[in-house]
C-alpha atoms as a PDB file:
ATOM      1  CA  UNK A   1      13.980 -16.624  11.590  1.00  0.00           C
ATOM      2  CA  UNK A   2      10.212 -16.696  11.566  1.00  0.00           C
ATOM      3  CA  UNK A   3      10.285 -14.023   8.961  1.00  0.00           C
ATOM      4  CA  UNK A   4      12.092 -16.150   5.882  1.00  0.00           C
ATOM      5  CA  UNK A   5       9.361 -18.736   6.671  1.00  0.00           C
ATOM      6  CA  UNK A   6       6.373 -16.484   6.445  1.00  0.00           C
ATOM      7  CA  UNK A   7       8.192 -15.133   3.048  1.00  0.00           C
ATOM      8  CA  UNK A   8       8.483 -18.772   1.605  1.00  0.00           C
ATOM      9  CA  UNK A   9       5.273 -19.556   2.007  1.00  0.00           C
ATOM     10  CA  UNK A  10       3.651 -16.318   0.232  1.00  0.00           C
ATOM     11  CA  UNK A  11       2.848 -16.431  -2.915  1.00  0.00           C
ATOM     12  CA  UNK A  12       1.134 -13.915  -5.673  1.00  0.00           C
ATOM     13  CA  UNK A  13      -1.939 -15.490  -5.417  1.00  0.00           C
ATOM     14  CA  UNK A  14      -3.549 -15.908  -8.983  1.00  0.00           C
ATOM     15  CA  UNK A  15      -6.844 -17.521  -7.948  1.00  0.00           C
ATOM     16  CA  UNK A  16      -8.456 -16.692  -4.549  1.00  0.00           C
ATOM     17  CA  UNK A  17     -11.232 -18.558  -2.182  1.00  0.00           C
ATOM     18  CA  UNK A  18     -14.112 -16.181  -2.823  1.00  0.00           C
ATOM     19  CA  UNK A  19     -16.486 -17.651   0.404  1.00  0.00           C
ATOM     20  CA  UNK A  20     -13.224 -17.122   2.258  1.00  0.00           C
ATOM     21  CA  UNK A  21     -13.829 -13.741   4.188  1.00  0.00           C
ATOM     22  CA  UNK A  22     -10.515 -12.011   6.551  1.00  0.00           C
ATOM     23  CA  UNK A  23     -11.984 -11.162   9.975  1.00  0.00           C
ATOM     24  CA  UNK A  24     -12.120  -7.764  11.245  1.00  0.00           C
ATOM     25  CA  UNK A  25      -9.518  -8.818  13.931  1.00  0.00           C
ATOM     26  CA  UNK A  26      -6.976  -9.136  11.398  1.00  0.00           C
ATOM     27  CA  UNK A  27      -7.932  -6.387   9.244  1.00  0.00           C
ATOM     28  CA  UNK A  28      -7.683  -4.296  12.367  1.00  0.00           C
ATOM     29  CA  UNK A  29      -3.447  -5.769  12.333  1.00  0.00           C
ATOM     30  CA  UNK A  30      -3.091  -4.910   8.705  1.00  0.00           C
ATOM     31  CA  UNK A  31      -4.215  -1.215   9.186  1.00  0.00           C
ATOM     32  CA  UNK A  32      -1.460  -1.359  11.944  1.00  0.00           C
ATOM     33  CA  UNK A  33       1.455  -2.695  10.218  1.00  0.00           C
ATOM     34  CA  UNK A  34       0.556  -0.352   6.997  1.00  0.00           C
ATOM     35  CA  UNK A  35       0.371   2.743   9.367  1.00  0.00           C
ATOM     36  CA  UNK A  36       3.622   1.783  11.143  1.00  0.00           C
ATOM     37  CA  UNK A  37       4.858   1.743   7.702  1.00  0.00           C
ATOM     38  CA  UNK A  38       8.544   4.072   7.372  1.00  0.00           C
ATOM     39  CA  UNK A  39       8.188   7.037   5.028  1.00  0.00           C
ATOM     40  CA  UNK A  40      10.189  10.093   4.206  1.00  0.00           C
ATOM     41  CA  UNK A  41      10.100  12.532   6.594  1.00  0.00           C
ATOM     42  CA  UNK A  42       7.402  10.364   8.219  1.00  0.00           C
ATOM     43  CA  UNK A  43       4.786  12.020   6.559  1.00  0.00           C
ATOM     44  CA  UNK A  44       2.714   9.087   4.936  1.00  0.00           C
ATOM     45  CA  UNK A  45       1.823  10.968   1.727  1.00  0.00           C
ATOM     46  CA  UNK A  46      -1.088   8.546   0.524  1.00  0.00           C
ATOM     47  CA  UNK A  47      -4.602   7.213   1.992  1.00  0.00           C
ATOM     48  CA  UNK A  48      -5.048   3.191   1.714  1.00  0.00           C
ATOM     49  CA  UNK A  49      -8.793   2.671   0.863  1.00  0.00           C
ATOM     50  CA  UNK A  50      -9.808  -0.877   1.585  1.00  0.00           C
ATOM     51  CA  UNK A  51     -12.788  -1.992  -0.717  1.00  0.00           C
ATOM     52  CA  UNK A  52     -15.163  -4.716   0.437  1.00  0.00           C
ATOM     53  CA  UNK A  53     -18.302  -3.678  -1.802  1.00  0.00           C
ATOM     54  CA  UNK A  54     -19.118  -6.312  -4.208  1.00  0.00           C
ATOM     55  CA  UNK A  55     -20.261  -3.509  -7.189  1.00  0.00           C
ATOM     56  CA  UNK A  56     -17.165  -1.415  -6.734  1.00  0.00           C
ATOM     57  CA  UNK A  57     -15.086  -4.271  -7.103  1.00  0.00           C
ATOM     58  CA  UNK A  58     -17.342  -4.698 -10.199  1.00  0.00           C
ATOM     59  CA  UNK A  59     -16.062  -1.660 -11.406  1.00  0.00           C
ATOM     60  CA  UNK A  60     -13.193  -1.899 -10.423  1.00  0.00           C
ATOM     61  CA  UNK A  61     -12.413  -5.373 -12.171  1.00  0.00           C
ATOM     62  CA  UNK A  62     -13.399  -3.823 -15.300  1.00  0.00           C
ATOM     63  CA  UNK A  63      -9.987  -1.678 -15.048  1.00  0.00           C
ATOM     64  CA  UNK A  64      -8.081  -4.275 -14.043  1.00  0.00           C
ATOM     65  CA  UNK A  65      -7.935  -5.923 -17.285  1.00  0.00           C
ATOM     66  CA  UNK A  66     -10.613  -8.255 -15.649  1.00  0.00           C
ATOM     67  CA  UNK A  67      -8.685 -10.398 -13.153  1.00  0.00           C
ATOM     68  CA  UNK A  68     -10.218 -12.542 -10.986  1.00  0.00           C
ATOM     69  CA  UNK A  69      -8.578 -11.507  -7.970  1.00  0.00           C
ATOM     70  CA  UNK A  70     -10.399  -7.805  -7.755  1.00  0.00           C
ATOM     71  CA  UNK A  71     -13.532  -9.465  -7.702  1.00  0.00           C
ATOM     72  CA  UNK A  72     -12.842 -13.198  -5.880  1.00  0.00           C
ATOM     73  CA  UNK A  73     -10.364 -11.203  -3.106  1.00  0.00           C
ATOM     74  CA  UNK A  74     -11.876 -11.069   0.754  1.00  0.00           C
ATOM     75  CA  UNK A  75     -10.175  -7.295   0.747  1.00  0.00           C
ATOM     76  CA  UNK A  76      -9.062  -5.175  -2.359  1.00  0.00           C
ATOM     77  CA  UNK A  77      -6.405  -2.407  -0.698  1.00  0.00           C
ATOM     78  CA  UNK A  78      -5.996   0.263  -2.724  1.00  0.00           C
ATOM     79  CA  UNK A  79      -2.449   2.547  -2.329  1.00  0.00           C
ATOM     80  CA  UNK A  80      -3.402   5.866  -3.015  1.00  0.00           C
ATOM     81  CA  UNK A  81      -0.434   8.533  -3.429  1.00  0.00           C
ATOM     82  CA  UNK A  82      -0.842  12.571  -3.277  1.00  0.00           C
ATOM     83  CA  UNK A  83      -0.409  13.483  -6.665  1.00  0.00           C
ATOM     84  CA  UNK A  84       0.954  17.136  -5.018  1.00  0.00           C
ATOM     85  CA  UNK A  85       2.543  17.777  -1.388  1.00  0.00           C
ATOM     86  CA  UNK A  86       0.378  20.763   0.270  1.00  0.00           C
ATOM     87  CA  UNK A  87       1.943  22.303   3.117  1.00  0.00           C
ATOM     88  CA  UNK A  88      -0.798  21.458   5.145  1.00  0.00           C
ATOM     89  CA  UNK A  89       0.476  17.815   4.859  1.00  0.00           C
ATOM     90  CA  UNK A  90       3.432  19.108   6.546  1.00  0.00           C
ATOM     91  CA  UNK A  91       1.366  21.519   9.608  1.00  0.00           C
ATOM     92  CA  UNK A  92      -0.428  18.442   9.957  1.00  0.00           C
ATOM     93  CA  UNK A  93       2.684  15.951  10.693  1.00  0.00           C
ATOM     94  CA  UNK A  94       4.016  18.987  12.724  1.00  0.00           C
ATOM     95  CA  UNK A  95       1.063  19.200  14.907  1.00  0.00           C
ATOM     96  CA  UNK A  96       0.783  14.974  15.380  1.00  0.00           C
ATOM     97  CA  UNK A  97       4.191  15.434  16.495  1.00  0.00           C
ATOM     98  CA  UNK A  98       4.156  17.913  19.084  1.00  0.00           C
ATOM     99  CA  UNK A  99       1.072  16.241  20.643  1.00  0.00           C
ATOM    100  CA  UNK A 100       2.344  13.003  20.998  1.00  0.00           C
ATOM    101  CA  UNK A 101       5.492  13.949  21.960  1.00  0.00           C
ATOM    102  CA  UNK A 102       4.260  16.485  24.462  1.00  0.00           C
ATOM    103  CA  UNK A 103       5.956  19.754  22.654  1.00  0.00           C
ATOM    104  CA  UNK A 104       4.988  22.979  21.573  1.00  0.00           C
ATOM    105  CA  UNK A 105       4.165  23.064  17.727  1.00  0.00           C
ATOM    106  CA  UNK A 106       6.484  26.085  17.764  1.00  0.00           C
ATOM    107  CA  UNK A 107       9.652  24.240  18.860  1.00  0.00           C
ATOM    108  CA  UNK A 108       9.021  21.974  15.747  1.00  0.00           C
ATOM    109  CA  UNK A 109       8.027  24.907  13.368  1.00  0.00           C
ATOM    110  CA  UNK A 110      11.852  25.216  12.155  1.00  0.00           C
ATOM    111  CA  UNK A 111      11.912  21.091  10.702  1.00  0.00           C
ATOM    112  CA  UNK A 112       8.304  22.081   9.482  1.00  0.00           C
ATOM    113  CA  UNK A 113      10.006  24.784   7.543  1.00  0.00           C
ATOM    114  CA  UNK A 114      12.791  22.980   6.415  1.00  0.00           C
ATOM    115  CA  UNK A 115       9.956  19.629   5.373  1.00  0.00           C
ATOM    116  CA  UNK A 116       8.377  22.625   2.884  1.00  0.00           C
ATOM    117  CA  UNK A 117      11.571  24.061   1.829  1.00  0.00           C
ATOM    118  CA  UNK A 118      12.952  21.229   0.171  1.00  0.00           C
ATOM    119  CA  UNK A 119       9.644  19.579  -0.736  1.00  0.00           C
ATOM    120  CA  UNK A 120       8.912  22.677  -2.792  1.00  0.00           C
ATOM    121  CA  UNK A 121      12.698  21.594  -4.224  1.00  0.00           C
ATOM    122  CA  UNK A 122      10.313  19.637  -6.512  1.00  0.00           C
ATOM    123  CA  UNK A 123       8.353  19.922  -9.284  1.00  0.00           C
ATOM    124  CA  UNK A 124       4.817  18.503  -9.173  1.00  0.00           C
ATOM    125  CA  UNK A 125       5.676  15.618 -11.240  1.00  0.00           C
ATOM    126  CA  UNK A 126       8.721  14.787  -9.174  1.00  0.00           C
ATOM    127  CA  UNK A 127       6.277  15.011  -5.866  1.00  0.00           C
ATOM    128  CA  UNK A 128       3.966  12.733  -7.915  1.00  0.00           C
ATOM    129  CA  UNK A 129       6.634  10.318  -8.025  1.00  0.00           C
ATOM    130  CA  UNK A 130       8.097  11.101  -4.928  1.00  0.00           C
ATOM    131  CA  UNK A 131       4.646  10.137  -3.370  1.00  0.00           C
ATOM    132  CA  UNK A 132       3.788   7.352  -5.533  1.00  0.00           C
ATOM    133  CA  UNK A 133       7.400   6.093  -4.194  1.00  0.00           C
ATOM    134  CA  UNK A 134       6.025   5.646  -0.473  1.00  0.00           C
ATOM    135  CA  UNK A 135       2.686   3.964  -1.135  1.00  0.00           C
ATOM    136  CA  UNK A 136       4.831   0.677  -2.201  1.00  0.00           C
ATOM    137  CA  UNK A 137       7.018   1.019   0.948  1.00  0.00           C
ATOM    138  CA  UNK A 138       3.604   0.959   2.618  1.00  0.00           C
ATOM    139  CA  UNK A 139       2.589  -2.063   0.316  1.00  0.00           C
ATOM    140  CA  UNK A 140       5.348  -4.062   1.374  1.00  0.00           C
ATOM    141  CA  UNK A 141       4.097  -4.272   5.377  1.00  0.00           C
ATOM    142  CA  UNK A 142       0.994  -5.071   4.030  1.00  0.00           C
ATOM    143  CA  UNK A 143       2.424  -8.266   2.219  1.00  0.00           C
ATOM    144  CA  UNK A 144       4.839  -9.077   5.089  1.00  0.00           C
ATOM    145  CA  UNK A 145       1.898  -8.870   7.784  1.00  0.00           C
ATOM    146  CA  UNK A 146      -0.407 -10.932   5.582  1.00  0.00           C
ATOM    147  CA  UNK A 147       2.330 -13.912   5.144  1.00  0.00           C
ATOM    148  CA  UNK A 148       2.506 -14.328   9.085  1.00  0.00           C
ATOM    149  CA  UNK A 149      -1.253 -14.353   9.474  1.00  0.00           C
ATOM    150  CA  UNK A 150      -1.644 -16.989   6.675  1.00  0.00           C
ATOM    151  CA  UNK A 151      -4.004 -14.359   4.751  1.00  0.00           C
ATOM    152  CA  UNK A 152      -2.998 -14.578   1.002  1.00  0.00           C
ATOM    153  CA  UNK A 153      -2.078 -11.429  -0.902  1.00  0.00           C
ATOM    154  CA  UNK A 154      -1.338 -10.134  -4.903  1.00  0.00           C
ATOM    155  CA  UNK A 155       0.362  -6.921  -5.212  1.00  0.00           C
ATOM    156  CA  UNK A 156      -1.008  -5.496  -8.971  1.00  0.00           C
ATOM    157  CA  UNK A 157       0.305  -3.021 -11.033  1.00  0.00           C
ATOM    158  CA  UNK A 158      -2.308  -4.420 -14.043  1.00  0.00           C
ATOM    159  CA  UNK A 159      -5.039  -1.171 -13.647  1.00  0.00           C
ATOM    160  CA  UNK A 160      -6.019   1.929 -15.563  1.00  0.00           C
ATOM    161  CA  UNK A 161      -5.021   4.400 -13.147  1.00  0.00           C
ATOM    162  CA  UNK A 162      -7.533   6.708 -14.569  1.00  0.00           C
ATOM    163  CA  UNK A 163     -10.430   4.508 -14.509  1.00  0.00           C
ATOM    164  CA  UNK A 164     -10.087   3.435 -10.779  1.00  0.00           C
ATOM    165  CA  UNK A 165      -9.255   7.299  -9.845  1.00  0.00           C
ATOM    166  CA  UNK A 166     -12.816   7.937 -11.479  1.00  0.00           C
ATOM    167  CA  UNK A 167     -14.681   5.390  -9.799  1.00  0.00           C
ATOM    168  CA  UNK A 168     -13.367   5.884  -6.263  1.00  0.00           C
ATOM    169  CA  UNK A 169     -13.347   9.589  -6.862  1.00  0.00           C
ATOM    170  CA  UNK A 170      -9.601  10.080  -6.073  1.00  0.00           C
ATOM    171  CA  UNK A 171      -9.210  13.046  -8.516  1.00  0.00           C
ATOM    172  CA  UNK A 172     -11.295  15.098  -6.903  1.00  0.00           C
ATOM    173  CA  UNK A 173      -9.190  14.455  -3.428  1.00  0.00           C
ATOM    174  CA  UNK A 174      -6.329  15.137  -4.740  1.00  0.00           C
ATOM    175  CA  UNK A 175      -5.323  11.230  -5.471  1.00  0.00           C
ATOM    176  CA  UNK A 176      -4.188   8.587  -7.533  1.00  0.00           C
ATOM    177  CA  UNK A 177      -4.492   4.859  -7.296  1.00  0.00           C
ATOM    178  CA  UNK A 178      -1.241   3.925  -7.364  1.00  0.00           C
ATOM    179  CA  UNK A 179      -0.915   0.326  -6.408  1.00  0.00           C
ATOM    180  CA  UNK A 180      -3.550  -2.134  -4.924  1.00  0.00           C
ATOM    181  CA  UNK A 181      -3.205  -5.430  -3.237  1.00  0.00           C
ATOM    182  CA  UNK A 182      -6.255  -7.822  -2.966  1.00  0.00           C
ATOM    183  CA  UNK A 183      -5.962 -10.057   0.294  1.00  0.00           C
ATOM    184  CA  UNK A 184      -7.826 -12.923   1.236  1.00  0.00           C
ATOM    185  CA  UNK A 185      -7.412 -16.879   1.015  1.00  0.00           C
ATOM    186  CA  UNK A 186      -5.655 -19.016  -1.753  1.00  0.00           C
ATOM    187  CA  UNK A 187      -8.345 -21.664  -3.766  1.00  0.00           C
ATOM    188  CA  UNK A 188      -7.134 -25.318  -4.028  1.00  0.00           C
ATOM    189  CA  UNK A 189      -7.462 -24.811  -7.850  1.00  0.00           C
ATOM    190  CA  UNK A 190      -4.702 -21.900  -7.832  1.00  0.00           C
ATOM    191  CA  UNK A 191      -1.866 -23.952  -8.832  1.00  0.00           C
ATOM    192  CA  UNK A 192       0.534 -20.886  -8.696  1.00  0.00           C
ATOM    193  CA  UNK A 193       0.683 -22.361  -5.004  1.00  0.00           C
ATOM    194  CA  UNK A 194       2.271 -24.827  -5.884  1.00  0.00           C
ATOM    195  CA  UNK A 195       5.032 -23.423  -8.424  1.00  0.00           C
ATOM    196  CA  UNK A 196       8.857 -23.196  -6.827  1.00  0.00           C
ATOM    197  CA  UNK A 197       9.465 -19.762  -5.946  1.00  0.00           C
ATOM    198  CA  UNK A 198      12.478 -18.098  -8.486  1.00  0.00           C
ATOM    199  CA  UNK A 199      14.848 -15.743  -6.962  1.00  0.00           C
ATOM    200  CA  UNK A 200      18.037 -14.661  -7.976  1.00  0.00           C
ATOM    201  CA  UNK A 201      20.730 -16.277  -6.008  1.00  0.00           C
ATOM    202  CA  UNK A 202      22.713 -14.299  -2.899  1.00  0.00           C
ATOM    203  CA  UNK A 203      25.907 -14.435  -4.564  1.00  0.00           C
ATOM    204  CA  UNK A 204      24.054 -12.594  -8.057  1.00  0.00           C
ATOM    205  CA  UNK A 205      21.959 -10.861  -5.955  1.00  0.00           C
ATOM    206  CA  UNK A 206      24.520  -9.246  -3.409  1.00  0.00           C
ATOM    207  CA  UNK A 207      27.599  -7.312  -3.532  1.00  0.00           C
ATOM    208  CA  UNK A 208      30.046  -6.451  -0.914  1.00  0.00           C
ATOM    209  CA  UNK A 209      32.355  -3.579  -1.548  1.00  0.00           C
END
């Protein structure tokens, strides 16, 4: 299975190849394997900004505890979440669905309804979460594309929040930087590369009931 070998040989790359660039043709494949992404619903409740300005990465360094990889990265990805579902999220889904499936919006109206119904269910900081939940499914077809086009990847959770929502201006859309991935190509000097990868075992791991 091509798949387990693409997964061996990924890595969270600590120290990345900053003359190394990722060509448009295969940033054009990530954007495709993030949108084809699952989500609840199908809705995609976040926006995936992909940052390839030298000052904003910069800036954004500075809230990342100053890691090397915001700045030295070919790509920073940035998973932004909906901090609130609007119903408009919802008409929108509603209307992508009845045009590519060659329906009238009204014939869908009723799973609309039922979307809102039990979205509103939630309290704004359980939609936060709820949201926040989906950018990482999105982040993990990001990681899996990357390993079978050789393009090296670090999923981070080490940022202020805050301090990138400010920068980007996420606020202010209605966002928050929930998780961000910088892509690009490992350096000979990382020697993470080279460290054995440490899983749990399948018989820990797994249980069949």
């Amino acid at each position: 299975m091509e798949f387990i070998k693409h997964q061996n040989w990924r890595y969270a790359t600590k120290q990345f190849n900053p003359n190394r660039k990722v060509s448009n043709d295969n940033i054009k494949l990530l954007k495709q394997a993030i949108q084809l992404s699952v989500s609840s619903y199908g809705l995609q409740p976040y926006k995936v900004l992909i940052i390839e300005d030298d000052t904003t990465k910069q800036q954004l360094r500075a809230a990342s505890w100053d890691q090397s990889q915001i700045t030295n990265a070919s790509h920073l990805f940035v998973f932004c979440n909906y901090t609130q579902v609007q119903p408009n999220l919802v008409d929108e889904y509603v209307a992508l669905s009845a045009k590519a499936r060659a329906v009238n919006v009204e014939d869908l109206m009723g799973y609309g309804n039922f979307m809102k119904t039990k979205l509103a269910e939630k309290s704004v900081a359980e939609q936060f979460q709820w949201t926040k939940h989906q950018t990482y499914i999105a982040l993990a077809n990001l990681l899996a594309a990357c390993a079978e086009l050789k393009i090296d990847a670090c999923p981070m959770e080490g940022f202020e929040a805050d301090k990138y929502n400010a920068i980007l201006g996420l606020s202010d859309r209605g966002l928050n930087a929930s998780i961000v991935a910088p892509i690009g190509y490992r350096s000979d000097t990382d020697h993470a590369q080279h460290f054995k990868k440490i899983r749990k075992p399948l018989k820990t791991l797994f249980e069949t009931m």
